[in-house]
N, C-alpha and C. Protein backbone atom coordinates (compact mmCIF):
# COMPACT_ATOMS: atom_id res chain seq x y z
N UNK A 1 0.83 -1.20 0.00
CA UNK A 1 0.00 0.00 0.00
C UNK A 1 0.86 1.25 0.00
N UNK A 2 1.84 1.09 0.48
CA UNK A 2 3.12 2.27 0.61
C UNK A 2 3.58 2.92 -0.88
N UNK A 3 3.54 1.96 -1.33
CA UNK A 3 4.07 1.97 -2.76
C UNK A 3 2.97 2.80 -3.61
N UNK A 4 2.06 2.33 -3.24
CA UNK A 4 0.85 2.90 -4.35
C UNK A 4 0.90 4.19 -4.12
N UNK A 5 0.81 4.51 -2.57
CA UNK A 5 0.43 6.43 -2.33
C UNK A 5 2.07 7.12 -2.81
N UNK A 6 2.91 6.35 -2.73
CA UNK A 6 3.81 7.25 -2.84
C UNK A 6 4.14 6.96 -4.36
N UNK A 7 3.72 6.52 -5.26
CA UNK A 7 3.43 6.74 -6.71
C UNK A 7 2.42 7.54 -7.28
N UNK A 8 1.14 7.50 -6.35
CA UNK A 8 0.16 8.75 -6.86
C UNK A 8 0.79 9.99 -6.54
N UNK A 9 1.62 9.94 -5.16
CA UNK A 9 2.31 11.64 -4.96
C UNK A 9 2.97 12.18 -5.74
N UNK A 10 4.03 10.89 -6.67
CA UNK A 10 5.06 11.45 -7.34
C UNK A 10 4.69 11.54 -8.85
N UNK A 11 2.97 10.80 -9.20
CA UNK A 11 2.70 11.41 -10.36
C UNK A 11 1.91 12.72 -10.18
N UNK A 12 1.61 12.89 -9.07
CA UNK A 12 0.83 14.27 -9.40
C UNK A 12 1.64 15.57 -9.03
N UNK A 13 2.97 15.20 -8.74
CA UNK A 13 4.13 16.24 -8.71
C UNK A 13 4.66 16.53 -10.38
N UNK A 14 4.51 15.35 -11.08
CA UNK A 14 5.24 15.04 -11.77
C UNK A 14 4.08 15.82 -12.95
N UNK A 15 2.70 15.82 -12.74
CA UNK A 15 2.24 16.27 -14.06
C UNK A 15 1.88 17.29 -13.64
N UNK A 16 2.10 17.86 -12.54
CA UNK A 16 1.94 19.46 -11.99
C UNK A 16 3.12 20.23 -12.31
N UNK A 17 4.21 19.53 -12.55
CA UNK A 17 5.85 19.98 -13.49
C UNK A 17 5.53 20.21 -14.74
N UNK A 18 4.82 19.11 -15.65
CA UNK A 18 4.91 19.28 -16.79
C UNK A 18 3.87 20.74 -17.50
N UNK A 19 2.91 20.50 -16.43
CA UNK A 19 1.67 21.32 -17.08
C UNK A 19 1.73 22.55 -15.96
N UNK A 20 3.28 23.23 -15.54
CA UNK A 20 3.40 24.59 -15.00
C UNK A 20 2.49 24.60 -14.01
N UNK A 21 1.52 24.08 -13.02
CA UNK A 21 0.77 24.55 -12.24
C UNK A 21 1.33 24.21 -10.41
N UNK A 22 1.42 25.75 -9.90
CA UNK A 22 2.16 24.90 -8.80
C UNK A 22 1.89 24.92 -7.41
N UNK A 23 0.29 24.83 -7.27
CA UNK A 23 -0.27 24.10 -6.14
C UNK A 23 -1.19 22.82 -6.25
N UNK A 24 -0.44 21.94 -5.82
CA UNK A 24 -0.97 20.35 -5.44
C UNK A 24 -1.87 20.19 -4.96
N UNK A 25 -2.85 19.20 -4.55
CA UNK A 25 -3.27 18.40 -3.53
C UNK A 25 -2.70 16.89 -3.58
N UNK A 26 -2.20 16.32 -2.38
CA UNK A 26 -2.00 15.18 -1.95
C UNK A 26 -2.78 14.45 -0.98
N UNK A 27 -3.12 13.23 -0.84
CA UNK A 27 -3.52 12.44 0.01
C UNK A 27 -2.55 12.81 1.62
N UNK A 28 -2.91 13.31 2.63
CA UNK A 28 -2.24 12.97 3.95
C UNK A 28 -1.75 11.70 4.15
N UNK A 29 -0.63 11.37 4.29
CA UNK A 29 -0.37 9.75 4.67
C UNK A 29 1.27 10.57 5.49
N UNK A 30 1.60 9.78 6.50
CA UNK A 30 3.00 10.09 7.54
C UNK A 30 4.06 10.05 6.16
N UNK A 31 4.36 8.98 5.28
CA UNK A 31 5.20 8.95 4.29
C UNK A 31 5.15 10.30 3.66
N UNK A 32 4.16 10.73 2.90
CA UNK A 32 3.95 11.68 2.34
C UNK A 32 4.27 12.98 3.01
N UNK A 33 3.46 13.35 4.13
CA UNK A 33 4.63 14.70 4.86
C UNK A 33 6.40 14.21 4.81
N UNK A 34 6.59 13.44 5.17
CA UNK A 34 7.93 13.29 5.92
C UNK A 34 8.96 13.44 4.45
N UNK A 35 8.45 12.95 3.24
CA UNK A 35 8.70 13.31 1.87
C UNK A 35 8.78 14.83 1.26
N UNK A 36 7.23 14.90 1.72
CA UNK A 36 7.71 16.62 1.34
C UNK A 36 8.45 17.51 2.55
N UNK A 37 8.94 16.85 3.59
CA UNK A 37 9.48 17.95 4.02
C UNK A 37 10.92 17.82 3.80
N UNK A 38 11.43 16.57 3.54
CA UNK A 38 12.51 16.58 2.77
C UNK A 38 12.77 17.16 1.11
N UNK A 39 11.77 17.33 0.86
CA UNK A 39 11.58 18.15 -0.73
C UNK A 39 11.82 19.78 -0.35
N UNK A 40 11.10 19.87 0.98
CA UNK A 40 11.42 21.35 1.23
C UNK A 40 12.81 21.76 1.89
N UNK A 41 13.05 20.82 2.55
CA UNK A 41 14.56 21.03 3.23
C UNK A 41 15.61 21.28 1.71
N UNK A 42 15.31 20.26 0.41
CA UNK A 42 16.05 20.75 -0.41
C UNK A 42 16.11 21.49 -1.39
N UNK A 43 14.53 22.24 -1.34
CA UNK A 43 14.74 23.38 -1.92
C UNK A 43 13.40 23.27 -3.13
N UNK A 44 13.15 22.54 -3.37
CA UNK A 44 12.17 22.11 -4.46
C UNK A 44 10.48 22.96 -4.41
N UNK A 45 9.78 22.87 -3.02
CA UNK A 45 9.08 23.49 -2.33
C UNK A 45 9.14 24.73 -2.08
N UNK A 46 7.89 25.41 -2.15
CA UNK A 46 7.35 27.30 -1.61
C UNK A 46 7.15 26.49 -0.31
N UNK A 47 6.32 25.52 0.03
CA UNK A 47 6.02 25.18 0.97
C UNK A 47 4.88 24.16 1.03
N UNK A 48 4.27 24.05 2.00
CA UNK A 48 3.14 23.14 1.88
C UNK A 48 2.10 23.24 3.31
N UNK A 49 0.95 23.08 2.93
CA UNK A 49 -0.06 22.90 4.96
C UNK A 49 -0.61 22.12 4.90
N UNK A 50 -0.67 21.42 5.92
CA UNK A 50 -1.35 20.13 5.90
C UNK A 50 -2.54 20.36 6.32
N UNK A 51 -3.64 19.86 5.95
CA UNK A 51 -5.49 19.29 6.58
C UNK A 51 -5.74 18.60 7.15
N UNK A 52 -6.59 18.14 7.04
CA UNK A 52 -7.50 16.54 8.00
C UNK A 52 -7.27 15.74 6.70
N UNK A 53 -7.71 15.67 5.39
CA UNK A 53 -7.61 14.90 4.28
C UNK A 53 -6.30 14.61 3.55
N UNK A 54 -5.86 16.16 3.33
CA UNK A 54 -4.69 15.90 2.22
C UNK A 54 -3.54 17.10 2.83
N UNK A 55 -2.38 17.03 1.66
CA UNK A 55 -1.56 18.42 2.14
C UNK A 55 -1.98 19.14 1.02
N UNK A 56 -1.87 20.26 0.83
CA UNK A 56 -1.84 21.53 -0.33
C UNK A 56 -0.04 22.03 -0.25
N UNK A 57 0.46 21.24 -1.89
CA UNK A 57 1.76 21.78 -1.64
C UNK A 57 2.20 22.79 -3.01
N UNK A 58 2.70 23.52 -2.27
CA UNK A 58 3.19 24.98 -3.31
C UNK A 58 4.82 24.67 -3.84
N UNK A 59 4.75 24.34 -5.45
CA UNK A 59 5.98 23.97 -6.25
C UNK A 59 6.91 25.26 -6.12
N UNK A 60 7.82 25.15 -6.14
CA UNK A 60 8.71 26.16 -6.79
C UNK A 60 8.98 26.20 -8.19
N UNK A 61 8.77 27.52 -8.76
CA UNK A 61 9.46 27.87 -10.09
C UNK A 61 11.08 27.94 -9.91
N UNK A 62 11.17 27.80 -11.05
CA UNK A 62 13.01 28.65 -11.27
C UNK A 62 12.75 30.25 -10.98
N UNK A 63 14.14 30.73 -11.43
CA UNK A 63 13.73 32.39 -11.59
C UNK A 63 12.91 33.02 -12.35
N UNK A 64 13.06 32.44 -13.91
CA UNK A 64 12.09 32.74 -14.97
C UNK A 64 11.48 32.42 -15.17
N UNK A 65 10.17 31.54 -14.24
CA UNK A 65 9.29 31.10 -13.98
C UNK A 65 9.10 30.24 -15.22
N UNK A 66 9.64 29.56 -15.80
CA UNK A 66 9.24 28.66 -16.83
C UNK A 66 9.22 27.33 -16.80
N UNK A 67 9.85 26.52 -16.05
CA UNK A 67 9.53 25.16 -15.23
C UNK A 67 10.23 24.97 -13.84
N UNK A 68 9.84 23.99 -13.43
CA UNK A 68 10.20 23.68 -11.98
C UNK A 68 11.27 23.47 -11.80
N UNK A 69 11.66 23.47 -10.43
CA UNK A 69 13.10 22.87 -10.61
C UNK A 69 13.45 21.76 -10.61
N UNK A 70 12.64 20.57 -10.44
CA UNK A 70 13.20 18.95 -10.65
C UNK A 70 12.47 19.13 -11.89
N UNK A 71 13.22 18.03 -13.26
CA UNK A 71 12.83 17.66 -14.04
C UNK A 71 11.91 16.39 -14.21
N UNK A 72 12.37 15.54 -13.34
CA UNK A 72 12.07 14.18 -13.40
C UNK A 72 12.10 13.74 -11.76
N UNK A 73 10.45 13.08 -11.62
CA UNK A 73 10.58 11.61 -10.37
C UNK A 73 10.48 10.67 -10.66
N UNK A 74 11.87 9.44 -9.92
CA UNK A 74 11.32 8.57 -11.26
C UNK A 74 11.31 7.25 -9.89
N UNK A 75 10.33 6.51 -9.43
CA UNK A 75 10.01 5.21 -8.01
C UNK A 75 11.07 4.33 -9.17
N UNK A 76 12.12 4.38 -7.52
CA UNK A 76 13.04 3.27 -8.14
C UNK A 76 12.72 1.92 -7.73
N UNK A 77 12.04 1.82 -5.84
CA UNK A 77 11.71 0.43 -6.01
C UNK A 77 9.93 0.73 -6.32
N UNK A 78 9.87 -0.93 -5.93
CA UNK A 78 8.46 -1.28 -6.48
C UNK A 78 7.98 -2.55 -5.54
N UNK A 79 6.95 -2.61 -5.27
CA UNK A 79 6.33 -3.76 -4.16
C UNK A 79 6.73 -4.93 -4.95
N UNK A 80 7.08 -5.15 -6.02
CA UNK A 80 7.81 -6.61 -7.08
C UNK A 80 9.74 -6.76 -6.83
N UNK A 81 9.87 -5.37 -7.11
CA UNK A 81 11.11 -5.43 -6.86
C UNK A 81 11.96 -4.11 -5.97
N UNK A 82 11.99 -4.57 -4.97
CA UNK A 82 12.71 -4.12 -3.92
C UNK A 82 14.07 -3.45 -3.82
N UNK A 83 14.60 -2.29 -3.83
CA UNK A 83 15.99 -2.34 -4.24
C UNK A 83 16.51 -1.59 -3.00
N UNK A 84 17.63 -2.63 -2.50
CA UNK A 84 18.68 -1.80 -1.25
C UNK A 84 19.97 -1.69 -2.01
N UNK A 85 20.61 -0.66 -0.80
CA UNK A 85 22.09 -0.49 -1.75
C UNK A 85 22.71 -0.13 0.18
N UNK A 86 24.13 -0.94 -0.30
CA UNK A 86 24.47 -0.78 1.01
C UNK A 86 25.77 0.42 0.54
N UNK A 87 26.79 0.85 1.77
CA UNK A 87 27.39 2.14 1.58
C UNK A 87 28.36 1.44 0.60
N UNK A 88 29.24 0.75 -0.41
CA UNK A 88 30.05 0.81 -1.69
C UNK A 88 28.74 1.17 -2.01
N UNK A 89 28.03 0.32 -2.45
CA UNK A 89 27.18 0.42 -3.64
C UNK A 89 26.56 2.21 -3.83
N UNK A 90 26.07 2.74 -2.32
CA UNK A 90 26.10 4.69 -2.49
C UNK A 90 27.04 5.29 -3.06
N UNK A 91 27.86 4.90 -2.70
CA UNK A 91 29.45 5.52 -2.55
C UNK A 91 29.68 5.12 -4.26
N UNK A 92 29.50 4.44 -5.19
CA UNK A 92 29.85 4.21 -6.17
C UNK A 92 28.78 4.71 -7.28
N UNK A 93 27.78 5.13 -6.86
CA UNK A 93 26.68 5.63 -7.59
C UNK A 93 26.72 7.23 -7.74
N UNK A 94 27.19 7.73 -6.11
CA UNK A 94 27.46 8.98 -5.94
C UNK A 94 28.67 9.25 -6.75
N UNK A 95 29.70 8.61 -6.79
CA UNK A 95 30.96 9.37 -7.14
C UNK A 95 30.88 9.20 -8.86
N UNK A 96 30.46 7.91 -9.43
CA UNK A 96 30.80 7.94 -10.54
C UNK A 96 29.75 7.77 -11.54
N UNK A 97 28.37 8.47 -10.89
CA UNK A 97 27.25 8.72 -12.04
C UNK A 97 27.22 10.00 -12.31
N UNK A 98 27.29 10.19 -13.19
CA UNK A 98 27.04 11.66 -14.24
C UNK A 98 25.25 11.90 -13.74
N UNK A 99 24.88 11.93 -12.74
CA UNK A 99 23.62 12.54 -11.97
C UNK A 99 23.65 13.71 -11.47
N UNK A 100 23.22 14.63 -11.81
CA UNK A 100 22.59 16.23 -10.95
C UNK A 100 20.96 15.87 -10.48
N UNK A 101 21.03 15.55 -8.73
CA UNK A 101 19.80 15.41 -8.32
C UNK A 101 20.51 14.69 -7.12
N UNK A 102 19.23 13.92 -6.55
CA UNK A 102 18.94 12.95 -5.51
C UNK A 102 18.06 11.60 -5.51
N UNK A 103 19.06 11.15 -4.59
CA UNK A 103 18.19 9.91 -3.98
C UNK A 103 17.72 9.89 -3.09
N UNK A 104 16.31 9.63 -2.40
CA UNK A 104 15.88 9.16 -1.65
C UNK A 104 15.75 8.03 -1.24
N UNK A 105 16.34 7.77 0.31
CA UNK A 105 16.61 6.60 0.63
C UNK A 105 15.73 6.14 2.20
N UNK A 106 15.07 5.20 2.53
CA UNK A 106 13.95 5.11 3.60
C UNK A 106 15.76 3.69 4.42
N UNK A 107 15.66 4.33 5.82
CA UNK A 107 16.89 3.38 6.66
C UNK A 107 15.80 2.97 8.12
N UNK A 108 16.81 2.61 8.61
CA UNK A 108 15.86 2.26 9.67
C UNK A 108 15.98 3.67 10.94
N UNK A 109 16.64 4.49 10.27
CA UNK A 109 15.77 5.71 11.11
C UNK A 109 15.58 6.92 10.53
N UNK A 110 14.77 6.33 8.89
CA UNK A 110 13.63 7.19 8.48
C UNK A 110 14.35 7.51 7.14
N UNK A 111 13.81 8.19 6.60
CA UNK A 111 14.21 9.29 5.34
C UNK A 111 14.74 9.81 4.86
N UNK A 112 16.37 9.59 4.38
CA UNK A 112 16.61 10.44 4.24
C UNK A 112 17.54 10.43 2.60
N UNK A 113 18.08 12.05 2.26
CA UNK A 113 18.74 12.32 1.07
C UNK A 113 19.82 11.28 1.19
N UNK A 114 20.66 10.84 -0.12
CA UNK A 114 21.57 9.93 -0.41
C UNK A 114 22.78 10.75 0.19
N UNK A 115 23.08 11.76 0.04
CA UNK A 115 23.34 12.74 0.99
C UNK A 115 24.06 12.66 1.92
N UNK A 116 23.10 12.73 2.88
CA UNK A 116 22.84 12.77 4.48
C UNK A 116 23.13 11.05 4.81
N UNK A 117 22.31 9.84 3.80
CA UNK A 117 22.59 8.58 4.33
C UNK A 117 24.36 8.29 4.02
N UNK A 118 24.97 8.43 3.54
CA UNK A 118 26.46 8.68 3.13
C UNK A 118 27.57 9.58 4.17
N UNK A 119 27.15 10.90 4.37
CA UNK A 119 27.96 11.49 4.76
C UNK A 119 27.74 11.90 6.33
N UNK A 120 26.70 11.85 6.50
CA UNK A 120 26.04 12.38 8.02
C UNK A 120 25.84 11.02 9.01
N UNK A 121 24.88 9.95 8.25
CA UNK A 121 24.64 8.91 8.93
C UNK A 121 25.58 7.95 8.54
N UNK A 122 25.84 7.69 7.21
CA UNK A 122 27.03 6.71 7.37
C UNK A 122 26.02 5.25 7.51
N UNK A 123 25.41 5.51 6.53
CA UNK A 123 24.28 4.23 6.84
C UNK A 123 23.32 4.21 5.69
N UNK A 124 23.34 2.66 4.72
CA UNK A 124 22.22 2.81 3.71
C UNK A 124 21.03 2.16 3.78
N UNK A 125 20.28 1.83 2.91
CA UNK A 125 18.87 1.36 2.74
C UNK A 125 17.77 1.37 1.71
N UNK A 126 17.29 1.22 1.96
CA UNK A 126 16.11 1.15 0.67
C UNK A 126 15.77 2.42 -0.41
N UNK A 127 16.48 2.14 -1.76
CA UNK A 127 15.91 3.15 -2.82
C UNK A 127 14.61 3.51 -2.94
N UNK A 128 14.37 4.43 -2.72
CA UNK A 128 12.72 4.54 -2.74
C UNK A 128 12.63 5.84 -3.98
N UNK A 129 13.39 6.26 -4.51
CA UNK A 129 13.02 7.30 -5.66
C UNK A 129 14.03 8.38 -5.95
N UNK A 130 14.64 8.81 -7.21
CA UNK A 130 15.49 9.43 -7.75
C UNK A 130 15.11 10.72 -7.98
N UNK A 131 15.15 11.57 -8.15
CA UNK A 131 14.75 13.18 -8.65
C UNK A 131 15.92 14.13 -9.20
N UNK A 132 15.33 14.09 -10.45
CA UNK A 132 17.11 14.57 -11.63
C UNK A 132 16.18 16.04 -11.58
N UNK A 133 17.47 16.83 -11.37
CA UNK A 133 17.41 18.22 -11.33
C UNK A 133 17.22 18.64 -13.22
């Protein structure tokens, strides 16, 4: 069930990019805040408020207001196929992929940028979704 809401979030981010419009509605689910507030910690987000039902989240433009600033979300795992990566396997993705963006990675204490699981925690886990700048 995890999988499903956090594929409806990231298509309706994803066609709220394409078609310039940049206030959302999302389903409320704990995944889903704890997602966008890592979207806002990195910059992607005006912001967002949460309801009783859903959140209302405000995209960021660029400067020249002509698209967003992530290009692409793309669910790396999937309730079929599961994908962990332990620290070589970060450490080798980070240093030697020609990527401008992030990974999001779910550990066993929570959420966080590929980032932060690498350099701060020093600890990997489950791919849960890519976002190319």
């Amino acid at each position: 069930m995890i999988f499903f809401q956090l594929a409806d979030m990231l298509s309706r981010l994803h066609v709220a990019s394409c078609t310039r419009v940049v206030t959302v509605k999302i389903i409320f689910t704990a995944l889903n805040l704890r997602l966008l507030s890592l979207f806002d910690q990195e910059g992607f987000l005006e912001g967002f408020r949460v309801y009783e039902s859903f959140i209302l989240v405000y995209l960021r433009l660029n400067p020249l207001n002509t698209f967003l600033l992530f290009k692409r979300v793309k669910l790396i795992s999937s309730p079929g196929r599961r994908v962990f990566w332990n620290l070589s396997q970060l450490r080798k993705k980070y240093s030697y992929q020609n990527f401008s963006g992030i990974f999001i990675l779910s550990t066993s204490k929570g959420l966080f940028t590929h980032f932060d699981s690498l350099f701060n925690l020093r600890m990997a886990g489950e791919v849960l979704l890519k976002i190319s700048l």
